[in-house]
Structures are given as C-alpha cells and as structure tokens.
Protein backbone atom coordinates (compact mmCIF):
# COMPACT_ATOMS: atom_id res chain seq x y z
CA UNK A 1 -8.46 15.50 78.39
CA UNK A 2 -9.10 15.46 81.72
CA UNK A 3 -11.50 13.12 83.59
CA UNK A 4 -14.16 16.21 84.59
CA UNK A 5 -14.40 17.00 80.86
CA UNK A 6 -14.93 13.79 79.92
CA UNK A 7 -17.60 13.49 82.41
CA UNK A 8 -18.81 16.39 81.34
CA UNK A 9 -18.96 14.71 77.48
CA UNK A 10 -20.95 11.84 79.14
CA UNK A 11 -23.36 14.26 80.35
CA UNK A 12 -24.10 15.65 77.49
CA UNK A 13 -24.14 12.17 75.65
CA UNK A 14 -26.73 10.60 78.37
CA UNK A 15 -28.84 14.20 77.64
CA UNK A 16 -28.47 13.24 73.89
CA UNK A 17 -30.04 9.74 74.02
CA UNK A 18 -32.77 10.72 76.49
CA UNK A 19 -33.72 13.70 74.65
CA UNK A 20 -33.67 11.41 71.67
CA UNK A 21 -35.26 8.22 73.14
CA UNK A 22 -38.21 10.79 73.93
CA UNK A 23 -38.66 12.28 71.12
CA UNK A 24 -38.90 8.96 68.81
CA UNK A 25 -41.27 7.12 71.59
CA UNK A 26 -43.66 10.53 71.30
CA UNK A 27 -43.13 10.30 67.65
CA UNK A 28 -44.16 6.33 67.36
CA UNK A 29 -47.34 7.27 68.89
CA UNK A 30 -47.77 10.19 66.57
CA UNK A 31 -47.18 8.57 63.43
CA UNK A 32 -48.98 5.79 64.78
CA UNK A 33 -52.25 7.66 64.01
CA UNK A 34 -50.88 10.47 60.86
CA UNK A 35 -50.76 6.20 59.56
CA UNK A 36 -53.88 5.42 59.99
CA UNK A 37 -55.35 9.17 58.93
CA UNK A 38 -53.64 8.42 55.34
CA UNK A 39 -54.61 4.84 55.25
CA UNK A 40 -58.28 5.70 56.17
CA UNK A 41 -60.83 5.70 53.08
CA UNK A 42 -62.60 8.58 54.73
CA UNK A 43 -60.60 12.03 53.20
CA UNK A 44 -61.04 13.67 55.86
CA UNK A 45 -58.65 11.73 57.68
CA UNK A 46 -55.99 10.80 54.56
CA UNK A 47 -56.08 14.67 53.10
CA UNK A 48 -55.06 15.66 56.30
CA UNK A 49 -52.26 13.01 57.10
CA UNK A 50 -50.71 13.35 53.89
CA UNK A 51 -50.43 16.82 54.68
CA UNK A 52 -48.68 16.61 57.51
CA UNK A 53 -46.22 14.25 56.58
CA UNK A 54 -45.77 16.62 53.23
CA UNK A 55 -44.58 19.28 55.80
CA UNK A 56 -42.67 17.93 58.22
CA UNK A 57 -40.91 15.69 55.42
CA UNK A 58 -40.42 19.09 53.30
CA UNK A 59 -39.36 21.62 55.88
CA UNK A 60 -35.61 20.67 57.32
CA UNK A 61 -35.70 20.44 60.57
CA UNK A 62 -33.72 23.14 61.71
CA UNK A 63 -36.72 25.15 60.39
CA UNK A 64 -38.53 23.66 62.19
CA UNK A 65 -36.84 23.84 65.82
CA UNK A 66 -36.72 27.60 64.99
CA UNK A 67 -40.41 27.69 64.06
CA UNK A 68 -41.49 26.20 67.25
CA UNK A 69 -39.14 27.49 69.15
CA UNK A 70 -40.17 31.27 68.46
CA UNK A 71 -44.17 30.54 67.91
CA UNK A 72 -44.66 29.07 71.20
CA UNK A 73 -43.69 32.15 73.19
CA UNK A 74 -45.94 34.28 70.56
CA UNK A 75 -48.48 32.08 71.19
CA UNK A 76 -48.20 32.77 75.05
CA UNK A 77 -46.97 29.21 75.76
CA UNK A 78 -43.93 29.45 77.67
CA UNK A 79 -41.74 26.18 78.09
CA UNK A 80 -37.88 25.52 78.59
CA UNK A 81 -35.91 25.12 75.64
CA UNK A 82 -35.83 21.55 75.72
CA UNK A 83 -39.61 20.97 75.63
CA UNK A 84 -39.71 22.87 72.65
CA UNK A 85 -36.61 20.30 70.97
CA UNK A 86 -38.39 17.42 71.75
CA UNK A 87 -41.37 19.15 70.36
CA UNK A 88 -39.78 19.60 67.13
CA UNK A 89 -37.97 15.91 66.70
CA UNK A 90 -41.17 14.39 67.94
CA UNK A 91 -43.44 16.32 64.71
CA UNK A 92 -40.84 15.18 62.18
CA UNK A 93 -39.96 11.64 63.31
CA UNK A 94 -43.41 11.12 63.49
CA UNK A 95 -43.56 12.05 59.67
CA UNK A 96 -41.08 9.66 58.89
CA UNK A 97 -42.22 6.91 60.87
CA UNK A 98 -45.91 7.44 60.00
CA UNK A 99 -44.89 6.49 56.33
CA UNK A 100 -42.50 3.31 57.38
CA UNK A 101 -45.38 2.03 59.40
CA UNK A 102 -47.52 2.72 56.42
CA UNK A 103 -45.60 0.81 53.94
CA UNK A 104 -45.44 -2.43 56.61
CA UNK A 105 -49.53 -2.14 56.89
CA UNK A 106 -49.87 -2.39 53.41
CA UNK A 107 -47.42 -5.07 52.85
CA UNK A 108 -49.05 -7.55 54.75
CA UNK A 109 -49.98 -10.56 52.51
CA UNK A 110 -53.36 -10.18 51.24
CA UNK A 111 -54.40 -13.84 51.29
CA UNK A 112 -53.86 -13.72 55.09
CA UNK A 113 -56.40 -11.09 55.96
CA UNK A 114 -58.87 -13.03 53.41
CA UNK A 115 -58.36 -16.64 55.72
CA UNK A 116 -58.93 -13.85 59.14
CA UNK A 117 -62.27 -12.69 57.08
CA UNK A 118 -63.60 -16.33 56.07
CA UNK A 119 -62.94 -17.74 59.65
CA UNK A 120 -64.94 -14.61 61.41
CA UNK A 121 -61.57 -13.11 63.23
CA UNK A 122 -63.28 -9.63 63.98
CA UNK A 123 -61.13 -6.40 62.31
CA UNK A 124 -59.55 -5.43 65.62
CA UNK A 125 -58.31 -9.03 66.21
CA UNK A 126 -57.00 -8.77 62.56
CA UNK A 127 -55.11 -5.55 63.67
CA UNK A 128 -54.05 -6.81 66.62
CA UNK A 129 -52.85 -10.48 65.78
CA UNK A 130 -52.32 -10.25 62.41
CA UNK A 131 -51.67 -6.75 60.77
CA UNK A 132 -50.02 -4.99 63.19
CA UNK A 133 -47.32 -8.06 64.54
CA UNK A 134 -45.99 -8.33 60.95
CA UNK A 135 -46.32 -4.70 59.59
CA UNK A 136 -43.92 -3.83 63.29
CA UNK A 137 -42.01 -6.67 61.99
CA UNK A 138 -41.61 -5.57 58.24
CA UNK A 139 -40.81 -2.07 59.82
CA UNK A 140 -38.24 -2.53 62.24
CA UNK A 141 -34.88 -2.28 60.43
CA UNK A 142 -36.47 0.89 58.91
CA UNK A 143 -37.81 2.36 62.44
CA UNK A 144 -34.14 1.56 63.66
CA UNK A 145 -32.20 3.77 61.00
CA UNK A 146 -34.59 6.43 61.94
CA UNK A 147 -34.01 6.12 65.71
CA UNK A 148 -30.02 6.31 64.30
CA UNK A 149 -31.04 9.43 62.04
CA UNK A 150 -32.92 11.27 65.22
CA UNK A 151 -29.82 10.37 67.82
CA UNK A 152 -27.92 12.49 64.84
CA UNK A 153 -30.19 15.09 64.07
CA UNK A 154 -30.68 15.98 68.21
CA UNK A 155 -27.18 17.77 67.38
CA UNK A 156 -29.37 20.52 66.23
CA UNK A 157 -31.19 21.25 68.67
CA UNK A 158 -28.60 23.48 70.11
CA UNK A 159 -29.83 26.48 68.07
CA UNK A 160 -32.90 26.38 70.38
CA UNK A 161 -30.47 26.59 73.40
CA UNK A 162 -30.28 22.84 74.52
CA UNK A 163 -26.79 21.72 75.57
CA UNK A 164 -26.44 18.64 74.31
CA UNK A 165 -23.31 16.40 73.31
CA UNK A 166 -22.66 18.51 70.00
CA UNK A 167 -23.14 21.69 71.87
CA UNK A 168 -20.95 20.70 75.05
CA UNK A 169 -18.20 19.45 72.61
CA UNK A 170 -18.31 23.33 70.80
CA UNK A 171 -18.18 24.83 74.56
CA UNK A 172 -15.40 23.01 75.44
CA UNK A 173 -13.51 23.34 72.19
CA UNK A 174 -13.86 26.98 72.81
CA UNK A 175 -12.81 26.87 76.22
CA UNK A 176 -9.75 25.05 75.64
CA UNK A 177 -8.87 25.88 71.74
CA UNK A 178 -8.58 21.71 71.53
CA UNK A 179 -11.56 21.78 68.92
CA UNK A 180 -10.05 18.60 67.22
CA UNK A 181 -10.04 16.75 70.54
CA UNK A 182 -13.40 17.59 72.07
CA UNK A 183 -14.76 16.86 68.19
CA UNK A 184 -12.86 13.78 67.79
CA UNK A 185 -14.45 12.42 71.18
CA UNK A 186 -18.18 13.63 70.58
CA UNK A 187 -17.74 11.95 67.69
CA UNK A 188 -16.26 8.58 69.19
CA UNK A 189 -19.29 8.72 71.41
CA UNK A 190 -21.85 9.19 68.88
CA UNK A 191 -20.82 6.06 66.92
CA UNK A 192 -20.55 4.05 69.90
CA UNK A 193 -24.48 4.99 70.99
CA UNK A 194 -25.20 4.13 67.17
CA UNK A 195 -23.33 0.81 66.96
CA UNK A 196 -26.06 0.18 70.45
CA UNK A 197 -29.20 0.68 68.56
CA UNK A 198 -28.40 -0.93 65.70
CA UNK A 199 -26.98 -4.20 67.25
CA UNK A 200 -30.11 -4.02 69.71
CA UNK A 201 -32.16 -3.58 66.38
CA UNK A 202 -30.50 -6.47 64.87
CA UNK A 203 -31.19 -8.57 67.94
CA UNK A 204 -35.08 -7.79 68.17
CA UNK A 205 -35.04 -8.64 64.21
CA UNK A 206 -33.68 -11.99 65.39
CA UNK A 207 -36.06 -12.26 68.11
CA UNK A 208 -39.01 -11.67 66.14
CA UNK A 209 -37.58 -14.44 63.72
CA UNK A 210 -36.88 -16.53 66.16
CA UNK A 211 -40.91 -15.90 67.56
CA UNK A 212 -42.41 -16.22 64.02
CA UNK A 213 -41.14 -19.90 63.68
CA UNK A 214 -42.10 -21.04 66.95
C-alpha cells in the first residue's frame, strides 16, 4: 500500500471518530433528559421516554439511517448526508445511554439521599453532589462500551452516502482488487481507536477512584 492510500485510510479513520465523538456527546445530552422523562413520577414524562427508548432500542439502526435519511427531504428539510448520520447515531445512542444512566440514578445508595434529606441539602444539591457524581461513576464502564459500540456501528452510515473508514476501505478495495488488504488495515485501525477509548475509560475509572478516596 502506498503512503497516499494510507493517508487516505487515516482520513477516513479521523472522519470516523469525529463523526462518532459527535454523535455520542449529542446523544449524552439526549438521554440525559429521555432519563429523567422515565424516571419522572409524572406519566406524561415516563410514558413518553419509555417510548422512545422502546423504538430506537427496537428498530436496528440501519433502519433507522434510512428512515431519516429519506424523511428529512420529504419533510422539506434538506441537509448533507452526514447531518442526517449523526442524526441517526445521536437518536439511538441516546436510547442506550438514557437507560445506563438510568440504572446508575437508581443505584445510588438509599441511606445517602436520606442523611442529604435530614441535614436540609436542597434536591438540586442532592443531584448535583450526590446523585449525579456516583450514578456518572456507576455508569462509566457501561457509557464506554457504548462509545466502542457507536465507533463500530458509524460503519453504517455509508448507506446514507457518508465516506467513512468502512466505506473508503470498500472504494479502495474496488479500485485496486486488494479487498483483503484495504480490509485487513480498516480493520487494524478500528481496533487501535478502540484499544484508545477503552484504556482512556479505564483511566477516568481510576481517576474517579482515586477522587472518591481523597
């Protein structure tokens, strides 16, 4: 392989993680708040947010790129191809991530919030300083595979026309009838950008350890 296709590969793996990177940041804040819908007493909130996460949980996502893709234009909104990826990664990691985040809230030790109650701490210092530092905490190794399992999935958003690591790989194979090579290489490159995130997710777990003691 020559050094301009390779560059080319690195291209397409830098448009990988920042199409990726995006898409989970957009989906934190999204599930963020489908979380606190289905953890709200008020149904009109939870009914809702379990909803959503039913369908973007339920749907696979390739569906769902080619849902948005195609109802945006009919809809008269018309974007570039990539909007409409991160549009579609963003809805179903925040799905995911909406129920990890869920599952850390209400894991946080009961007798805690009680002490916050009988010493006054108002309910947005108990979110603040209490609930949401160990729920994040509780959450992280589980918020890192998914960050791993959107970095994958993004290799389907070629079907919407984004070109991509996956997609450059397939346009090179075909270029050069080397499919094994250009293959062999996306797929070197994928598992070094997942060995990153998970060793950076195993260093903020130590962090937060480290933080929690002090």
């Amino acid at each position: 392989m020559s050094m301009r296709l390779f560059e080319l590969m690195l291209w397409a793996a830098g448009k990988t993680v920042l199409l990726s990177a995006v898409s989970i940041m957009i989906g934190f804040a999204i599930g963020l708040m489908v979380c606190a819908a289905k953890l709200s007493p008020n149904k009109l909130l939870s009914i809702p947010g379990r909803l959503y996460v039913s369908l973007f949980r339920g749907v696979p996502l390739l569906v769902q790129l080619l849902l948005i893709y195609n109802l945006l234009p009919a809809l008269g909104i018309m974007v570039p191809s990539v909007v409409a990826a991160i549009a579609g990664l963003s809805l179903c990691t925040a799905a995911y991530q909406a129920e990890n985040l869920r599952g850390g809230f209400q894991s946080v030790p009961r007798g805690l919030l009680e002490a916050a109650d009988m010493v006054g701490m108002s309910p947005w210092k108990q979110l603040t300083r209490i609930r949401a530092p160990i729920a994040f905490r509780l959450t992280l190794p589980a918020l890192v595979n998914e960050a791993i399992l959107i970095l994958k999935a993004s290799s389907l958003v070629s079907v919407v026309g984004v070109i991509e690591l996956t997609r450059m790989a397939q346009n090179l194979s075909a270029s050069s009838f080397r499919p094994l090579l250009f293959y062999s290489v996306a797929g070197g490159i994928y598992l070094v950008i997942c060995w990153t995130i998970a060793g950076g997710g195993s260093l903020a777990e130590r962090m937060l350890k480290t933080e929690s003691r002090v």
